[in-house]
PDB file of N, CA and C in Angstrom:
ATOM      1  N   UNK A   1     -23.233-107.024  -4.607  1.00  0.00           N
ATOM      2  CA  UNK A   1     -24.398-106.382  -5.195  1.00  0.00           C
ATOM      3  C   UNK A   1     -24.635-105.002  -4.590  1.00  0.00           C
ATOM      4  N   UNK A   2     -24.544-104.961  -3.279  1.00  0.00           N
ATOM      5  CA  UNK A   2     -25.444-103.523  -2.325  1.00  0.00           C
ATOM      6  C   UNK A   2     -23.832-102.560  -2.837  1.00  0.00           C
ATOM      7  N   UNK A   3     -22.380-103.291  -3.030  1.00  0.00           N
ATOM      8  CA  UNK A   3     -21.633-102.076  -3.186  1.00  0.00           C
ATOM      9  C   UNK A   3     -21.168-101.627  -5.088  1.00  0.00           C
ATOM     10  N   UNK A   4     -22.335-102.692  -5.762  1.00  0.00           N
ATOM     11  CA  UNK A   4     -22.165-102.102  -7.114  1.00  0.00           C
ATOM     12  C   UNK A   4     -23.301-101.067  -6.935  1.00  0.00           C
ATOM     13  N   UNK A   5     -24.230-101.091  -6.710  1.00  0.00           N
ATOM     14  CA  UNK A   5     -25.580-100.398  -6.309  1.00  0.00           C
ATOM     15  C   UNK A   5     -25.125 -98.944  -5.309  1.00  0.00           C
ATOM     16  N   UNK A   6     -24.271 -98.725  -4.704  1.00  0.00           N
ATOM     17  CA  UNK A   6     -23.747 -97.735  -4.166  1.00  0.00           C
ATOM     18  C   UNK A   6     -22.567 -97.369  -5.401  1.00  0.00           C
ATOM     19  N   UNK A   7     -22.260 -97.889  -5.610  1.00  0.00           N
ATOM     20  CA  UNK A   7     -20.937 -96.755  -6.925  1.00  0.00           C
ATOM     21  C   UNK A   7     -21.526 -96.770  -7.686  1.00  0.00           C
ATOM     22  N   UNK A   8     -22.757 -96.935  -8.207  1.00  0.00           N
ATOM     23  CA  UNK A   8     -23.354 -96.557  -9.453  1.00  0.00           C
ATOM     24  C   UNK A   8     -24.116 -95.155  -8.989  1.00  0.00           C
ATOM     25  N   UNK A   9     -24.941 -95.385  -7.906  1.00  0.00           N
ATOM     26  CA  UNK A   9     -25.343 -93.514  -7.267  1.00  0.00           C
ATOM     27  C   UNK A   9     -24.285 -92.962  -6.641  1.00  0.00           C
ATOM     28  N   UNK A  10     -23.301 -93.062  -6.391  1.00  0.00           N
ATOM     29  CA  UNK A  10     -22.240 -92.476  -5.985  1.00  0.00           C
ATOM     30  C   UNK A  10     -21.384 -91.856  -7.052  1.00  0.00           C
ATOM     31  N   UNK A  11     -21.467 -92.363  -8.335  1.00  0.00           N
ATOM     32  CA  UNK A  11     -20.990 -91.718 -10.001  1.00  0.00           C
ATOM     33  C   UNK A  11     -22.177 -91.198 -10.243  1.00  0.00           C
ATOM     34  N   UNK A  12     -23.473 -91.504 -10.565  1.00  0.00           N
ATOM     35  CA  UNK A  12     -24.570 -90.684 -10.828  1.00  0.00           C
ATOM     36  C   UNK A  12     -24.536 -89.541 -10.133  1.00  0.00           C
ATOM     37  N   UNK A  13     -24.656 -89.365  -8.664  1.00  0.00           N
ATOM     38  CA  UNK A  13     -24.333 -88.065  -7.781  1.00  0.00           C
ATOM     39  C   UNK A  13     -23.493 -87.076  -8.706  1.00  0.00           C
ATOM     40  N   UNK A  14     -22.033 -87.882  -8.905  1.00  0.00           N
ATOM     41  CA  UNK A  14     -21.032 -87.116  -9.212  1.00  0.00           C
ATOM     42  C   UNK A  14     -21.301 -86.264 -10.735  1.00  0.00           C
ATOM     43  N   UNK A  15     -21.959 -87.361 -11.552  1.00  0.00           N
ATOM     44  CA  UNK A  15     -21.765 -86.624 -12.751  1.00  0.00           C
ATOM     45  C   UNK A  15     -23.158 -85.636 -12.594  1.00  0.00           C
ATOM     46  N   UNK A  16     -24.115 -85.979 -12.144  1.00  0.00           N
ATOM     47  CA  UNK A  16     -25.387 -84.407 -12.000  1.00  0.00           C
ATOM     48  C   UNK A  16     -24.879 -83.610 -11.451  1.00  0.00           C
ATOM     49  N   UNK A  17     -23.716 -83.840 -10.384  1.00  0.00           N
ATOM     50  CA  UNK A  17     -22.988 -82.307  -9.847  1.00  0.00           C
ATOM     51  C   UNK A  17     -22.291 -80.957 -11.015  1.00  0.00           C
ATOM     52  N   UNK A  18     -22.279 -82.043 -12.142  1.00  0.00           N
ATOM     53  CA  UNK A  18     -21.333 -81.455 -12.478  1.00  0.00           C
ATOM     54  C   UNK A  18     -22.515 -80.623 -13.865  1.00  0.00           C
ATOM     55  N   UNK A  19     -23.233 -80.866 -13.736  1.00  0.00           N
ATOM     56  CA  UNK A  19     -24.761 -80.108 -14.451  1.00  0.00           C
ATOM     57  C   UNK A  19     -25.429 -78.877 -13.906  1.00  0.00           C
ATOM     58  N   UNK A  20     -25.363 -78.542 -12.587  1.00  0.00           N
ATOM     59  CA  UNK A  20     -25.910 -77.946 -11.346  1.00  0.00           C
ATOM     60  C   UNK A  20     -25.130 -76.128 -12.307  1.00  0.00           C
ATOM     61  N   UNK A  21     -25.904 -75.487 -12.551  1.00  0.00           N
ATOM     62  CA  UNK A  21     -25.542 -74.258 -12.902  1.00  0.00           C
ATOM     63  C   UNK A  21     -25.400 -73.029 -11.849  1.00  0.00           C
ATOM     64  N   UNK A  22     -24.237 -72.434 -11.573  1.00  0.00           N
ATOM     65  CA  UNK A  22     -23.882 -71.692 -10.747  1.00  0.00           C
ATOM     66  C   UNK A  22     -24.591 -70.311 -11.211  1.00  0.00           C
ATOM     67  N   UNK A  23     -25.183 -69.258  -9.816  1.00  0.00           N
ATOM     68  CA  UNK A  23     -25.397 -67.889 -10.394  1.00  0.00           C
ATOM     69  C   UNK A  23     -24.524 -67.162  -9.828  1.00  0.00           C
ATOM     70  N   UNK A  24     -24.052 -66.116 -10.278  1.00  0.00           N
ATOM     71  CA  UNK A  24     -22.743 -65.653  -9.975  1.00  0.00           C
ATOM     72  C   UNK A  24     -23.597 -63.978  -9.761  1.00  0.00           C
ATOM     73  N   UNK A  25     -23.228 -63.598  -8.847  1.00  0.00           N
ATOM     74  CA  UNK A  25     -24.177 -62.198  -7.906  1.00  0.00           C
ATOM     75  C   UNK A  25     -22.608 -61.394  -8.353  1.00  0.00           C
ATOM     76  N   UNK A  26     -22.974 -60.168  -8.524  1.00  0.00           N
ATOM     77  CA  UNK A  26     -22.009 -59.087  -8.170  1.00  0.00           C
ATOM     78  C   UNK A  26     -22.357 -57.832  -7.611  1.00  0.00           C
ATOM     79  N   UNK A  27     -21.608 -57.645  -6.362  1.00  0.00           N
ATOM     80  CA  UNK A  27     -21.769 -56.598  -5.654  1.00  0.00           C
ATOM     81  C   UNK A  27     -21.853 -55.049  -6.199  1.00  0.00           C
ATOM     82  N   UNK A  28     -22.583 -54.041  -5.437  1.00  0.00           N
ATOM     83  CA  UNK A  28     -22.340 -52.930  -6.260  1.00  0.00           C
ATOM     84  C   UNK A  28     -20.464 -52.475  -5.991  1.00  0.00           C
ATOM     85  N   UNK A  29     -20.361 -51.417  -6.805  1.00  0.00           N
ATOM     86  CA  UNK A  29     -18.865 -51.135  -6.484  1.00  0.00           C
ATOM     87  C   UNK A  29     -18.977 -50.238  -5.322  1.00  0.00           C
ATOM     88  N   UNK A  30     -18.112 -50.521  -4.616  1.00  0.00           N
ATOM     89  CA  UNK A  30     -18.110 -49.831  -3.207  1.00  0.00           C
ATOM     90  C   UNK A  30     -16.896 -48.674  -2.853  1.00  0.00           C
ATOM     91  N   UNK A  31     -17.583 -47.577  -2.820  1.00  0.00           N
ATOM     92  CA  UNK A  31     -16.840 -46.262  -2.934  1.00  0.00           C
ATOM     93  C   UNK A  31     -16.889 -45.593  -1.656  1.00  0.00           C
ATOM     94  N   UNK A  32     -16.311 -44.212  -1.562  1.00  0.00           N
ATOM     95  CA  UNK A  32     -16.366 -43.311  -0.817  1.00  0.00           C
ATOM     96  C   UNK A  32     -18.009 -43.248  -0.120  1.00  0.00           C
ATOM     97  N   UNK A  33     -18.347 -43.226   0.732  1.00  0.00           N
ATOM     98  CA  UNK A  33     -20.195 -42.867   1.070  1.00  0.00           C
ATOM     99  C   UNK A  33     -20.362 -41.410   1.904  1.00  0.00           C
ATOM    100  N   UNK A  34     -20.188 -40.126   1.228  1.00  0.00           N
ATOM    101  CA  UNK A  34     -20.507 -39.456   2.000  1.00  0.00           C
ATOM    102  C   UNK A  34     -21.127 -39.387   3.452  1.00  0.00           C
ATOM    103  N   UNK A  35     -22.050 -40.221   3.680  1.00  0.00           N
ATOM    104  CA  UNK A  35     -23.352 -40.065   4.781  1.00  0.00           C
ATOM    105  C   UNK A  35     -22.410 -41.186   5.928  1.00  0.00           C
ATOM    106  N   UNK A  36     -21.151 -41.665   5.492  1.00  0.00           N
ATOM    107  CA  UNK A  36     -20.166 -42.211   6.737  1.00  0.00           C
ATOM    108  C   UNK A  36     -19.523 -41.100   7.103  1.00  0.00           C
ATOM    109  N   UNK A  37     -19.451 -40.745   8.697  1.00  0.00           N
ATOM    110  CA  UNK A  37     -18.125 -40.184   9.022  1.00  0.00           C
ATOM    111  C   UNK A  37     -17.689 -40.549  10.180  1.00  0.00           C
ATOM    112  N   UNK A  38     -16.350 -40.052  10.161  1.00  0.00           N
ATOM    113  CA  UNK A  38     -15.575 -40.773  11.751  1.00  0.00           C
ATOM    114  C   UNK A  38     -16.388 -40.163  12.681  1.00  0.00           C
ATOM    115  N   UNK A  39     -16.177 -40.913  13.737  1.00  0.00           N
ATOM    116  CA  UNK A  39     -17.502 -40.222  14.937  1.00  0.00           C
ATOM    117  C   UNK A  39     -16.290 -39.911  16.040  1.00  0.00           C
ATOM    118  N   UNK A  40     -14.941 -40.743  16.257  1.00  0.00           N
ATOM    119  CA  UNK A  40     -13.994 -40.639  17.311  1.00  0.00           C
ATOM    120  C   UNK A  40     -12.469 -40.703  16.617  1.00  0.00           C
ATOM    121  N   UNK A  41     -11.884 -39.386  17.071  1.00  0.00           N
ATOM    122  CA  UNK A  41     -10.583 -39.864  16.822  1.00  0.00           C
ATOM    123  C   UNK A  41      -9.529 -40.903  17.386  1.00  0.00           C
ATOM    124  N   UNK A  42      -8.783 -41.584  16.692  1.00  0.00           N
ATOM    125  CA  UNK A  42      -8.075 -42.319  16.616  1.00  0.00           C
ATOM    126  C   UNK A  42      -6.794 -41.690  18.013  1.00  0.00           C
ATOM    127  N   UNK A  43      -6.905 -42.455  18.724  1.00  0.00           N
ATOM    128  CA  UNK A  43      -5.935 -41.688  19.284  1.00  0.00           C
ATOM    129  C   UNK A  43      -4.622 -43.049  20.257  1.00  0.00           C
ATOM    130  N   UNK A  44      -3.508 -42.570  19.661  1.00  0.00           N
ATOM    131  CA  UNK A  44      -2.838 -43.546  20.502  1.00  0.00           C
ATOM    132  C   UNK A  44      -1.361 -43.247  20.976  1.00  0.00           C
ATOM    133  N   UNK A  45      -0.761 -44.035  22.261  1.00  0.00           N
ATOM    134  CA  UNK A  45       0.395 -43.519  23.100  1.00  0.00           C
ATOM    135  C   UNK A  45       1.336 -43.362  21.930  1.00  0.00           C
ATOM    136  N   UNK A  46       2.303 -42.619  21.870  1.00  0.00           N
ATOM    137  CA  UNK A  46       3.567 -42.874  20.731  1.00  0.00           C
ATOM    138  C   UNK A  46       5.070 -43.299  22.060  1.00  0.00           C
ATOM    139  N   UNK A  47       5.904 -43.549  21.783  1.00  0.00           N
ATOM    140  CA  UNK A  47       7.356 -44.034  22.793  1.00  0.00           C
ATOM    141  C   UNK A  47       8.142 -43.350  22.321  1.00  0.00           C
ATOM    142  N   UNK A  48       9.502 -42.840  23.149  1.00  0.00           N
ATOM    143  CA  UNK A  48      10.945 -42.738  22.770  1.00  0.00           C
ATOM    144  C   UNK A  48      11.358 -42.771  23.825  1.00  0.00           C
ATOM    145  N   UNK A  49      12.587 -43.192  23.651  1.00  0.00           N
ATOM    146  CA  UNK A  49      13.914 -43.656  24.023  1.00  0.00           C
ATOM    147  C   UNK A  49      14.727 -42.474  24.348  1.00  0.00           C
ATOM    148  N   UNK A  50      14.774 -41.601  25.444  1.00  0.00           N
ATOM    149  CA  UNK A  50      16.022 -40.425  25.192  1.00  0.00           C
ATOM    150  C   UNK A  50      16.650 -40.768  26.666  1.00  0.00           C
ATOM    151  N   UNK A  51      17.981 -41.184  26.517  1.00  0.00           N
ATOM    152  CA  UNK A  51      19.189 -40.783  27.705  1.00  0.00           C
ATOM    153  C   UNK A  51      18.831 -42.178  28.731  1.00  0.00           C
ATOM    154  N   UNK A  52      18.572 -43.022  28.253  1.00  0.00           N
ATOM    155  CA  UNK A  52      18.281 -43.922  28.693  1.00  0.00           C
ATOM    156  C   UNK A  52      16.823 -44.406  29.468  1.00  0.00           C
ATOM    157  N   UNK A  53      15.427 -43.417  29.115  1.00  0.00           N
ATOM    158  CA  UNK A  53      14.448 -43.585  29.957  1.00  0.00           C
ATOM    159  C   UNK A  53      13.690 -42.992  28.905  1.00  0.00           C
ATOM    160  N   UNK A  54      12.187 -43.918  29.160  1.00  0.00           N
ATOM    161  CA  UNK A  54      11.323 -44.284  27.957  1.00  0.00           C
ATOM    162  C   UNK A  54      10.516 -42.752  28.421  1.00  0.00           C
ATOM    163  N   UNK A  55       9.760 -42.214  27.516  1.00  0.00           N
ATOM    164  CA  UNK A  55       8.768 -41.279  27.233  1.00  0.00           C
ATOM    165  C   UNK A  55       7.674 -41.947  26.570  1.00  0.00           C
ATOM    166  N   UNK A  56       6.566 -41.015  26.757  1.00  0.00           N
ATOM    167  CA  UNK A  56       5.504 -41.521  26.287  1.00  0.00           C
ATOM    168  C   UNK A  56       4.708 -40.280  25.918  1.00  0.00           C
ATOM    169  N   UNK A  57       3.748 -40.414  25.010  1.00  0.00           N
ATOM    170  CA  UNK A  57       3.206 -39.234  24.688  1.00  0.00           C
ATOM    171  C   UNK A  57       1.440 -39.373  23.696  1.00  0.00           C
ATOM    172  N   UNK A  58       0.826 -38.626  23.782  1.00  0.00           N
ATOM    173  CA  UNK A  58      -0.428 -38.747  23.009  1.00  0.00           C
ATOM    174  C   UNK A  58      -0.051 -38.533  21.987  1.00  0.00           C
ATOM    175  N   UNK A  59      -0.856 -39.094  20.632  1.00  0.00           N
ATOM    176  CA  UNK A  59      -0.507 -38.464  19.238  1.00  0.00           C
ATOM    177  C   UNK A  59      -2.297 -39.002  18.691  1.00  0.00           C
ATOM    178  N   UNK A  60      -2.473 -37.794  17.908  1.00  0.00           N
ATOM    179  CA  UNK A  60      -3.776 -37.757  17.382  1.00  0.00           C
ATOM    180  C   UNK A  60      -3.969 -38.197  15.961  1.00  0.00           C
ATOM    181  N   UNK A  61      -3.907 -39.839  15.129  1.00  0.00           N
ATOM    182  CA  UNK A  61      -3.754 -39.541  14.376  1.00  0.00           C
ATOM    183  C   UNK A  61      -4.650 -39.127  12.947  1.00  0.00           C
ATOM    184  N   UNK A  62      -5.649 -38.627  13.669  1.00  0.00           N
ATOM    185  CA  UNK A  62      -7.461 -38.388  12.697  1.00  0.00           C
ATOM    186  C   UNK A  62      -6.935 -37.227  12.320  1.00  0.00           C
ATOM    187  N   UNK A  63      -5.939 -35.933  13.303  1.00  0.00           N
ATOM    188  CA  UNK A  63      -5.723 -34.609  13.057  1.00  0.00           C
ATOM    189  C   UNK A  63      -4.012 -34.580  12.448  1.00  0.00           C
ATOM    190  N   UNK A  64      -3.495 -35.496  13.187  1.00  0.00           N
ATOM    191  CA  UNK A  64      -1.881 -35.465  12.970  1.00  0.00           C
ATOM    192  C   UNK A  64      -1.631 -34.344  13.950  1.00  0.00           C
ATOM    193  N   UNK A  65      -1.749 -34.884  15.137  1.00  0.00           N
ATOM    194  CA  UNK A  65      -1.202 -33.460  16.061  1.00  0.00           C
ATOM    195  C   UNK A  65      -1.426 -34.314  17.354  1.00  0.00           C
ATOM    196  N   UNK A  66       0.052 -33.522  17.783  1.00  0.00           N
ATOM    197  CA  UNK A  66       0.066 -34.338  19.305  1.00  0.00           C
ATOM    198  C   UNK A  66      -0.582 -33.884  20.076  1.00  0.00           C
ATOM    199  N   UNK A  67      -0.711 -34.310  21.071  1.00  0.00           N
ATOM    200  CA  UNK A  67      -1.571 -33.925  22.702  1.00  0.00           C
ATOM    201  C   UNK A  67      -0.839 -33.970  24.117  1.00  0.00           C
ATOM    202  N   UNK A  68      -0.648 -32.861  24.327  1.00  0.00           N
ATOM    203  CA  UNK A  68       0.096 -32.661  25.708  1.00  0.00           C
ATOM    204  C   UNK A  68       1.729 -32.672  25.039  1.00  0.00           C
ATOM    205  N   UNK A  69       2.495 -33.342  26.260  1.00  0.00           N
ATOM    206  CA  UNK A  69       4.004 -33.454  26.356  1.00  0.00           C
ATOM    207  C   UNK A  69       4.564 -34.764  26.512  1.00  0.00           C
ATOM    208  N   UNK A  70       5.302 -34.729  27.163  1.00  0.00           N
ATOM    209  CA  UNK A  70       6.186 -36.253  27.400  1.00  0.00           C
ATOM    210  C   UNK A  70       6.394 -36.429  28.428  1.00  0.00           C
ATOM    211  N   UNK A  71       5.944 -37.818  28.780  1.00  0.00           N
ATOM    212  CA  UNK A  71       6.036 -37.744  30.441  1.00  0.00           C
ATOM    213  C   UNK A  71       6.802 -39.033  30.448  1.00  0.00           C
ATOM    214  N   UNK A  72       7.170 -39.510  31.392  1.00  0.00           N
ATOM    215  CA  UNK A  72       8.238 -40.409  31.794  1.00  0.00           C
ATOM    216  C   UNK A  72       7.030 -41.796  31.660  1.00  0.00           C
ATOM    217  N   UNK A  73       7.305 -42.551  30.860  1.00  0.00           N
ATOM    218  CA  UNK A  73       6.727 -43.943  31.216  1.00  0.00           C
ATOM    219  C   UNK A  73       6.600 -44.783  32.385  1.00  0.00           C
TER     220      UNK A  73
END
């Protein structure tokens, strides 16, 4: 009895789920925002490999321009 009485609200549950009307939101479209700007450049080590011994070097890449020289890793 108590487990016909449970699958009968356990199918009732199921089928009102399926009544439950979804609202569906849409975001605005999200563009360019003038009133953002970078506040810090991006800046990170770059590597090479010459003659058997690593280099290392700054590279800027907010400007595209390196910083300093190459120093031995």
């Amino acid at each position: 009895m108590k487990k016909t009485i449970n699958s009968i609200l356990l199918l009732t549950l199921i089928l009102n789920c399926n009544f439950i009307q979804t609202i569906s939101v849409f975001a605005n479209e999200i563009g360019p925002n003038p009133a953002i700007e970078a506040r810090a450049d991006i800046i990170e080590w770059r590597y090479k490999l010459e003659n058997g011994r690593v280099y290392k070097r700054l590279y800027n890449y907010t400007k595209q321009k390196w910083i300093g020289d190459w120093i031995p890793a």
